[in-house]
N, C-alpha and C. Protein backbone atom coordinates (compact mmCIF):
# COMPACT_ATOMS: atom_id res chain seq x y z
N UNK A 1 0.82 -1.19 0.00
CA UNK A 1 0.00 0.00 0.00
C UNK A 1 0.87 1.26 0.00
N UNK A 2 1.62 1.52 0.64
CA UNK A 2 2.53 2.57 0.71
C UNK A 2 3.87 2.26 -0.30
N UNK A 3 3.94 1.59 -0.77
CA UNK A 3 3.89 1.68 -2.46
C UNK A 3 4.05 2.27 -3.67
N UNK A 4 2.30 1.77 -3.27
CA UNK A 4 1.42 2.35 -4.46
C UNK A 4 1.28 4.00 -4.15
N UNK A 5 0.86 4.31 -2.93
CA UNK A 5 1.03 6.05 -2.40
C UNK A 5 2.34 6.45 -2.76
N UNK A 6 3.61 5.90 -2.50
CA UNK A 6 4.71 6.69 -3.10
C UNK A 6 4.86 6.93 -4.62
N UNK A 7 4.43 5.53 -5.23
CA UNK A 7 4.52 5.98 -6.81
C UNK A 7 3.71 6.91 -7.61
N UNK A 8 2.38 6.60 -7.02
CA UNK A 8 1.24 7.54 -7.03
C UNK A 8 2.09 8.96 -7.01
N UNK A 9 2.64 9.29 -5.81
CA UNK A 9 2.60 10.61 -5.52
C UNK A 9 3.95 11.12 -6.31
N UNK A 10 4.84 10.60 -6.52
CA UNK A 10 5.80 10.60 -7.53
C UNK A 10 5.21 10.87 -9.15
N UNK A 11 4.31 10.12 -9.43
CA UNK A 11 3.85 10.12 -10.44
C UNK A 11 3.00 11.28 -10.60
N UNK A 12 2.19 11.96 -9.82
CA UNK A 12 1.52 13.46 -9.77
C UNK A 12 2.76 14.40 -9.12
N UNK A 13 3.68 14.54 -8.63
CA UNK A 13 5.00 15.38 -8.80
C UNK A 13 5.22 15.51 -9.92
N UNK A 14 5.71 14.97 -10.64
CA UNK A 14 6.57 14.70 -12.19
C UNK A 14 5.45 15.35 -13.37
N UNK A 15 3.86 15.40 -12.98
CA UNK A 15 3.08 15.69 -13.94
C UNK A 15 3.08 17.41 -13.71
N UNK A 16 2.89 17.52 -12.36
CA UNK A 16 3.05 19.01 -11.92
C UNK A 16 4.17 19.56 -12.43
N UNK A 17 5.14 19.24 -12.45
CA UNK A 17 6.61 19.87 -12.73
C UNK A 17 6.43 19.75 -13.82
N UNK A 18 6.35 18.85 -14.77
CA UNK A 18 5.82 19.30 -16.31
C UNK A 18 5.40 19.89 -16.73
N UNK A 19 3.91 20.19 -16.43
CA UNK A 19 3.34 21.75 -16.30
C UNK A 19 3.70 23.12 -15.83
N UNK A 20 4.56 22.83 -15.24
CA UNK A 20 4.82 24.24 -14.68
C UNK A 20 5.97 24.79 -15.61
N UNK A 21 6.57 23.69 -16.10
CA UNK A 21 7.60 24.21 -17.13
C UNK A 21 7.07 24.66 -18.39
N UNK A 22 5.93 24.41 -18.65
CA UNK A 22 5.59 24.72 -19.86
C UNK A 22 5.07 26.22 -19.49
N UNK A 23 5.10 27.48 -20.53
CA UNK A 23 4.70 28.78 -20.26
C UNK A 23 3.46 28.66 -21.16
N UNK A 24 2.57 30.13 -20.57
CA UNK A 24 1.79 30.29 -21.57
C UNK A 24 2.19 31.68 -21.48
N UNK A 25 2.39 31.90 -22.72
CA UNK A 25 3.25 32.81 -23.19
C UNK A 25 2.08 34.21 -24.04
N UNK A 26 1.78 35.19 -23.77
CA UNK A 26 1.72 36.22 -24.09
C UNK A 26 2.60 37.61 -24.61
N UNK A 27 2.22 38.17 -25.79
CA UNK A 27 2.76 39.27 -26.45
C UNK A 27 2.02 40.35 -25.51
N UNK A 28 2.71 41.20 -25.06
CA UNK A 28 2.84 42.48 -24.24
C UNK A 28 3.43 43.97 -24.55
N UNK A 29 2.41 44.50 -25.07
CA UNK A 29 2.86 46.10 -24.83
C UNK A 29 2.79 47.31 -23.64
N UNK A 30 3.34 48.57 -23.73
CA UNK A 30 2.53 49.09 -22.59
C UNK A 30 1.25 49.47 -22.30
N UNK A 31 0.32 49.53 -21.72
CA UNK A 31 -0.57 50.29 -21.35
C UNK A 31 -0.91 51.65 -21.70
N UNK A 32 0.04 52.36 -21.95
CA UNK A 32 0.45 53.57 -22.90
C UNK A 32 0.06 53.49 -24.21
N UNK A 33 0.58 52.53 -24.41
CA UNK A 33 0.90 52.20 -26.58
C UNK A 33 -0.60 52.52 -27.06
N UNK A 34 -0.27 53.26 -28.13
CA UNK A 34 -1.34 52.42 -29.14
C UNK A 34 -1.64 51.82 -29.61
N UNK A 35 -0.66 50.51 -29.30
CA UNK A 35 -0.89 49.27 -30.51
C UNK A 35 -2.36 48.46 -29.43
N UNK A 36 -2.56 48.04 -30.37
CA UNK A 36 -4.29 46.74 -29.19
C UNK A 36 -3.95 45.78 -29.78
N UNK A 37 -3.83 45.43 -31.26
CA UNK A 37 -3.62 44.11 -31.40
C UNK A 37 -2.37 43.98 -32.39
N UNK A 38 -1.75 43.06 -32.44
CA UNK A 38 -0.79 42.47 -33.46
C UNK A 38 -1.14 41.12 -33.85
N UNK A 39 -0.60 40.79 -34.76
CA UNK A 39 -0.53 39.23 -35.30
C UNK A 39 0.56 38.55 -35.50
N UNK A 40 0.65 37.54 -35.46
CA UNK A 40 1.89 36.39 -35.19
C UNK A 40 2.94 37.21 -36.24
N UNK A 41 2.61 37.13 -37.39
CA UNK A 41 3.34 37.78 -38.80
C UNK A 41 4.15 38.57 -38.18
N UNK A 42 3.03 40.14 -37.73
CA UNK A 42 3.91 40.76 -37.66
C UNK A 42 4.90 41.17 -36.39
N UNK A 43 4.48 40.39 -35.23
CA UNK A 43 5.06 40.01 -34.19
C UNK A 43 6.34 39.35 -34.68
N UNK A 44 6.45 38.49 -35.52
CA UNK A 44 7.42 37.75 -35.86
C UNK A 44 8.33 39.04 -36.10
N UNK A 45 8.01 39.39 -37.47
CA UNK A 45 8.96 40.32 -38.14
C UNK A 45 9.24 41.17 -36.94
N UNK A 46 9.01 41.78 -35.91
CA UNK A 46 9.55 42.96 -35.10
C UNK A 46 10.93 42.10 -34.21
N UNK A 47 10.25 40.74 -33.56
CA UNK A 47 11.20 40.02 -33.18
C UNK A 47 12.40 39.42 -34.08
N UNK A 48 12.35 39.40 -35.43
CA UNK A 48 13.60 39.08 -36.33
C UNK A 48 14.59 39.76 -36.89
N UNK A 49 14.20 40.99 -36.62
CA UNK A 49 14.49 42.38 -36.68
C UNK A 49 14.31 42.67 -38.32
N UNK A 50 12.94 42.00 -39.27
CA UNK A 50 12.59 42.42 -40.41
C UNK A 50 11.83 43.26 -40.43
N UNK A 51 11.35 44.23 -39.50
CA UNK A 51 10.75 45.23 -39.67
C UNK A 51 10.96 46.23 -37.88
N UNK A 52 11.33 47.78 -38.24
CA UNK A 52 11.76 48.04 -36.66
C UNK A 52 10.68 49.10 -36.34
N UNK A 53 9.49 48.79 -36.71
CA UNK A 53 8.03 49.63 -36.23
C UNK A 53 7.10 48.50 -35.76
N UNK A 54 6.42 49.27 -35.14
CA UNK A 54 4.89 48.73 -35.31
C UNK A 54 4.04 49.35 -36.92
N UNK A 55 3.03 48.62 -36.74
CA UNK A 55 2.03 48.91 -38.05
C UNK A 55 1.64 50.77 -38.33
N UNK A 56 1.77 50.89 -37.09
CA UNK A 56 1.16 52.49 -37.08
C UNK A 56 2.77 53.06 -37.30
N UNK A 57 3.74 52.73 -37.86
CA UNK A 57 5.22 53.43 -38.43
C UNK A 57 5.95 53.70 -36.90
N UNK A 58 5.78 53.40 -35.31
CA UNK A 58 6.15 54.18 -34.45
C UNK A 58 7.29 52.98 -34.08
N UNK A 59 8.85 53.44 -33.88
CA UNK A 59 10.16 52.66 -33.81
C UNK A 59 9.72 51.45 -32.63
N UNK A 60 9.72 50.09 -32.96
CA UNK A 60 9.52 49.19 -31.35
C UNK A 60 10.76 48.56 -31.33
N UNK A 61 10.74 48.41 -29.89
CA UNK A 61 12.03 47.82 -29.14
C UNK A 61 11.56 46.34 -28.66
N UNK A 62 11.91 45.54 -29.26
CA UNK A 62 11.60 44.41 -28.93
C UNK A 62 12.69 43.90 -27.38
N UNK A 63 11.94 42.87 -26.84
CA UNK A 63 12.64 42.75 -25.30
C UNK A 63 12.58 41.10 -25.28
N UNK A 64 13.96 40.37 -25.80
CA UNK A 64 13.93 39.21 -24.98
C UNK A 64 13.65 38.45 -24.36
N UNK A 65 13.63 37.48 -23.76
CA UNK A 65 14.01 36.13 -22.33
C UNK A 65 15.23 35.23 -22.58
N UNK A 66 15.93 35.05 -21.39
CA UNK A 66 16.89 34.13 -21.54
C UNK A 66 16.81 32.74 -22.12
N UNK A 67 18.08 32.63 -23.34
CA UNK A 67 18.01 31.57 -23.78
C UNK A 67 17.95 30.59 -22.85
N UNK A 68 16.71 29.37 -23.13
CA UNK A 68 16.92 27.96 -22.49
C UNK A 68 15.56 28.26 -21.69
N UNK A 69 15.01 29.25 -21.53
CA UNK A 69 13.40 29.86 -20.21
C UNK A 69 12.17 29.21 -21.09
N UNK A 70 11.70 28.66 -20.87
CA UNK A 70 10.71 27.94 -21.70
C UNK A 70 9.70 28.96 -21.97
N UNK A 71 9.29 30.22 -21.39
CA UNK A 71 8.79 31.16 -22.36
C UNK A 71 9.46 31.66 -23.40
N UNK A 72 10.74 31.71 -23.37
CA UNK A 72 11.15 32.27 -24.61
C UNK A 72 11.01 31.09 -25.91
N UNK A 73 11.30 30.03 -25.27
CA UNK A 73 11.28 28.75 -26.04
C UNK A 73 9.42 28.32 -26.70
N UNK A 74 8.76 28.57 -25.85
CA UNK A 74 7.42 28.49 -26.50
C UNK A 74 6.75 29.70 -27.28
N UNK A 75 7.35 31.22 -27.06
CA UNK A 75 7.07 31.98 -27.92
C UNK A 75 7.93 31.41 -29.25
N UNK A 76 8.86 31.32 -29.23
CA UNK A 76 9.64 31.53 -30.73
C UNK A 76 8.94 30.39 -31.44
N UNK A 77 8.30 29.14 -30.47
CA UNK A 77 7.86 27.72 -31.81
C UNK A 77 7.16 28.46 -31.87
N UNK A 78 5.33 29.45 -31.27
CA UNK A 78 4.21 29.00 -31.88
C UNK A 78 4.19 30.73 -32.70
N UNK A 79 5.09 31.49 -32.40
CA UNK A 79 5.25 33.06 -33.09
C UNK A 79 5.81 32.29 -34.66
N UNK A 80 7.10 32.69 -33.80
CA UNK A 80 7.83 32.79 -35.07
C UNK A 80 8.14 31.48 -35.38
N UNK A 81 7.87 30.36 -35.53
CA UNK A 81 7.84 28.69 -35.60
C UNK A 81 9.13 28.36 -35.86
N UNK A 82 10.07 28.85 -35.16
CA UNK A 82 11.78 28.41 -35.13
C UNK A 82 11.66 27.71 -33.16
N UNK A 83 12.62 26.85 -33.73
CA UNK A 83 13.52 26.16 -32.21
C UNK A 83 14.48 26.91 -31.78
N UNK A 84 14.93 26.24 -30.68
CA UNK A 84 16.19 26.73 -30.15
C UNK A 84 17.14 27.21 -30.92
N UNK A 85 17.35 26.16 -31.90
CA UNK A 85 18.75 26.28 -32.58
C UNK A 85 18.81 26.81 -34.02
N UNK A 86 17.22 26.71 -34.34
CA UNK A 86 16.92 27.19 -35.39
C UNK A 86 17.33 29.25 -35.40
N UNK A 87 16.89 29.47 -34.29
CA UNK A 87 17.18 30.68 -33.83
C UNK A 87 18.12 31.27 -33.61
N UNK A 88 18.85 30.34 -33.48
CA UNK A 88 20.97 30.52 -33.13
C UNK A 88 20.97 30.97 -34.15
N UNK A 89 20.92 29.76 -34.90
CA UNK A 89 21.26 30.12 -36.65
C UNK A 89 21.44 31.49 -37.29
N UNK A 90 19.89 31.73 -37.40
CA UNK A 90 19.12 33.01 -38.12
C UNK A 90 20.21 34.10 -37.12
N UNK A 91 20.35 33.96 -36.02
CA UNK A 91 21.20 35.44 -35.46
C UNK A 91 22.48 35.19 -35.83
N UNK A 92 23.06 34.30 -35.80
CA UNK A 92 24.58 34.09 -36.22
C UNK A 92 24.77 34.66 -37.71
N UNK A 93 23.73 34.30 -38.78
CA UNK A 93 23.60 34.63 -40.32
C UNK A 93 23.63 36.54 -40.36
N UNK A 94 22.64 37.17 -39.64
CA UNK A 94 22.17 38.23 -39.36
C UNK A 94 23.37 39.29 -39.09
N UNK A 95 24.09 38.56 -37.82
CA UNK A 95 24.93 39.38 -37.33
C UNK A 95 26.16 39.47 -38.15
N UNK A 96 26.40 38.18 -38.26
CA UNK A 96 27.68 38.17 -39.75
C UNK A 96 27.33 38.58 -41.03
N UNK A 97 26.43 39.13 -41.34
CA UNK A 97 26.17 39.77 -42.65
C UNK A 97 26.16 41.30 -42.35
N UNK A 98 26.26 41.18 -40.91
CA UNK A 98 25.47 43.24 -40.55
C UNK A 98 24.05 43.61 -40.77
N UNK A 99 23.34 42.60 -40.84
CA UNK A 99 22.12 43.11 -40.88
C UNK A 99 21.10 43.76 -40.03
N UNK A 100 21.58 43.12 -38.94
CA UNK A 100 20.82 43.77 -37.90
C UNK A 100 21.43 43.16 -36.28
N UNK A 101 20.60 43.04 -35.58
CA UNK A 101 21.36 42.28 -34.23
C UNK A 101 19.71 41.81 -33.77
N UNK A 102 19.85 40.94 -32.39
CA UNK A 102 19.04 40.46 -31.88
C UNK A 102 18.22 41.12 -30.72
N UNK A 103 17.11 40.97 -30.16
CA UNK A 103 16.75 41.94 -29.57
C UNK A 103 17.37 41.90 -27.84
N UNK A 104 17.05 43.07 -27.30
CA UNK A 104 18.14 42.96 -25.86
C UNK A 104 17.38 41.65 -25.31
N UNK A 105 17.74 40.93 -24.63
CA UNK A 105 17.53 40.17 -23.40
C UNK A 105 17.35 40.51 -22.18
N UNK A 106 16.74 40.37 -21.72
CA UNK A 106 16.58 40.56 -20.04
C UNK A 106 16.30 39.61 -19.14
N UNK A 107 15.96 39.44 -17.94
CA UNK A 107 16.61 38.47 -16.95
C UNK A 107 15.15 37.44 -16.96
N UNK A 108 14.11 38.01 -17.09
CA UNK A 108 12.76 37.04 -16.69
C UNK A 108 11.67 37.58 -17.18
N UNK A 109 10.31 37.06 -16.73
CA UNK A 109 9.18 37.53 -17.09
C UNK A 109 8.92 39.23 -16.35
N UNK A 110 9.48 39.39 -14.99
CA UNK A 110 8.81 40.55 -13.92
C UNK A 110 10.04 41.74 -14.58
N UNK A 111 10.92 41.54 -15.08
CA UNK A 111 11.87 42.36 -15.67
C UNK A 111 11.73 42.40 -17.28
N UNK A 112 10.84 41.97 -17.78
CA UNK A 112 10.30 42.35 -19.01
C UNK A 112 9.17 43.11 -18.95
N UNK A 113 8.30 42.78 -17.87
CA UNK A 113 6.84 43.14 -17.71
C UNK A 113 7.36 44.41 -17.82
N UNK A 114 8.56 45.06 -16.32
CA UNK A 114 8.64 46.22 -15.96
C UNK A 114 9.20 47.10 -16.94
N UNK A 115 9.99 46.72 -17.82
CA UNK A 115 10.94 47.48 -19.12
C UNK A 115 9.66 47.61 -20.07
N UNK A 116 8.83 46.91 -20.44
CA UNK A 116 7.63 47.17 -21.46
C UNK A 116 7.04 48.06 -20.80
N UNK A 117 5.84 47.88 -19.30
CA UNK A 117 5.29 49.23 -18.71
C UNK A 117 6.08 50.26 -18.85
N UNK A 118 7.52 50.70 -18.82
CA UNK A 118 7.73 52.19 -18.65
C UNK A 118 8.04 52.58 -20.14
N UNK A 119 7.80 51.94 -21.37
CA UNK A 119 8.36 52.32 -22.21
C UNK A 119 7.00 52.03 -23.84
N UNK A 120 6.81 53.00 -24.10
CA UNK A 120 5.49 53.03 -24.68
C UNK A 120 5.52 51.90 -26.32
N UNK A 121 7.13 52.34 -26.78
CA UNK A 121 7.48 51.64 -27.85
C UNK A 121 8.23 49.95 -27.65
N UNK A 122 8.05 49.99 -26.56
CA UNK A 122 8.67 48.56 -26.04
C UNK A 122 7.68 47.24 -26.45
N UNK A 123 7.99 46.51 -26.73
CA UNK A 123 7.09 45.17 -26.98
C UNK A 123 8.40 44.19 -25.97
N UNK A 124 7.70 43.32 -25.67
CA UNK A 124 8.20 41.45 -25.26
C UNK A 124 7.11 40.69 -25.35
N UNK A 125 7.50 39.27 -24.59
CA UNK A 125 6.46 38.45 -23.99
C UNK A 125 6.87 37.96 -23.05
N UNK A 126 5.90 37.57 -21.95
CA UNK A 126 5.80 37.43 -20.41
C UNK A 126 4.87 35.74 -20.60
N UNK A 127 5.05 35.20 -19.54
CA UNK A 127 3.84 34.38 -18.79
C UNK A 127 2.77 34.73 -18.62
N UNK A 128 1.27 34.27 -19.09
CA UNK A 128 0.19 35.39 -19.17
C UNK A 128 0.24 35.09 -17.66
N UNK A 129 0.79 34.29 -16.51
CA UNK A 129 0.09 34.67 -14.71
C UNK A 129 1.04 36.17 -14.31
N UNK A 130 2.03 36.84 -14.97
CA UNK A 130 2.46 38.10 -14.88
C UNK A 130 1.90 39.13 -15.26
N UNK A 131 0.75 39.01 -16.32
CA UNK A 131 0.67 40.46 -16.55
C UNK A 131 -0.60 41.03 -15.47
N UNK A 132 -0.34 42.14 -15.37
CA UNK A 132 -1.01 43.17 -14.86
C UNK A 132 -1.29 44.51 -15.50
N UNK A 133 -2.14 45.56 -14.83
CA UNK A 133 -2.73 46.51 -15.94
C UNK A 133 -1.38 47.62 -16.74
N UNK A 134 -0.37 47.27 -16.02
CA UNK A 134 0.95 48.25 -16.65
C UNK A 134 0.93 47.73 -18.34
N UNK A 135 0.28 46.29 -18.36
CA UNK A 135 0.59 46.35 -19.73
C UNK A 135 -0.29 45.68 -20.32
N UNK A 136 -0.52 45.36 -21.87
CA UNK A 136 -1.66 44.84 -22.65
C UNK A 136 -1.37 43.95 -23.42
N UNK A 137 -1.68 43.11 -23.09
CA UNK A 137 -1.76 41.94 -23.96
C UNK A 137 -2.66 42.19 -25.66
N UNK A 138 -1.08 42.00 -26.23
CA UNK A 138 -1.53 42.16 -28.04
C UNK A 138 -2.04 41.26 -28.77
N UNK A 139 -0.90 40.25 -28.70
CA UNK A 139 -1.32 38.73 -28.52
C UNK A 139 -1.09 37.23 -28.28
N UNK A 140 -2.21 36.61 -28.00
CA UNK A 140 -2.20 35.12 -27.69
C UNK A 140 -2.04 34.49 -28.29
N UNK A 141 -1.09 33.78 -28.55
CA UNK A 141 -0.33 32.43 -29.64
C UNK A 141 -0.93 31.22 -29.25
């Protein structure tokens, strides 16, 4: 009997921790912005650095997560539908041609949230259990 309760409970550990690694990942502007909505497209292009506006012509600063953070890792498959390494790639090509560079990085979700709220032209993406009214969700992938 105690067992079956340890494997049991091993076995709902391991499902929890699975889940929790996975993000659900939201596109975030400020609360300020005028942008309300974007689309994967052109979300993509701001994050690849093929286009350095939003739709309304105004300069955006796109904002990172650390390589290997499974939000950054689940935005880039269901945005921009590149992997990990697929993504190396494309910046290694980019930067050795001079085309452009990659966008800054920053440390987590609560240090993206906070660099997007104070900055009207700022875009990232966060964990949707982070956001709060500093910023607006553009969009859901």
């Amino acid at each position: 009997m105690f067992r079956k309760c340890l494997m049991l409970s091993l076995l709902l550990a391991a499902t929890m921790l699975a889940a929790s690694a996975r993000a659900e990942v939201v596109v975030v502007v400020s609360s300020k912005s005028n942008i309300t909505r974007l689309t994967a497209e052109q979300t993509t292009k701001i994050f690849l650095g093929k286009v350095v506006t939003f739709p309304n012509g105004v300069t955006a600063f796109p904002l990172d997560q650390p390589e290997g953070s499974a939000v950054r890792d689940e935005f880039y498959s269901k945005v921009a539908r590149k992997n990990a390494s697929q993504l190396t790639a494309y910046w290694a090509k980019i930067i050795f041609t001079g085309d452009g560079r990659p966008p800054k990085t920053l440390t987590d979700n609560l240090s993206v949230r906070k660099a997007v709220a104070a900055s009207p032209n700022a875009i990232g993406y966060i964990d949707k259990s982070v956001v709060n009214r500093s910023v607006r969700v553009v969009l859901e992938p």
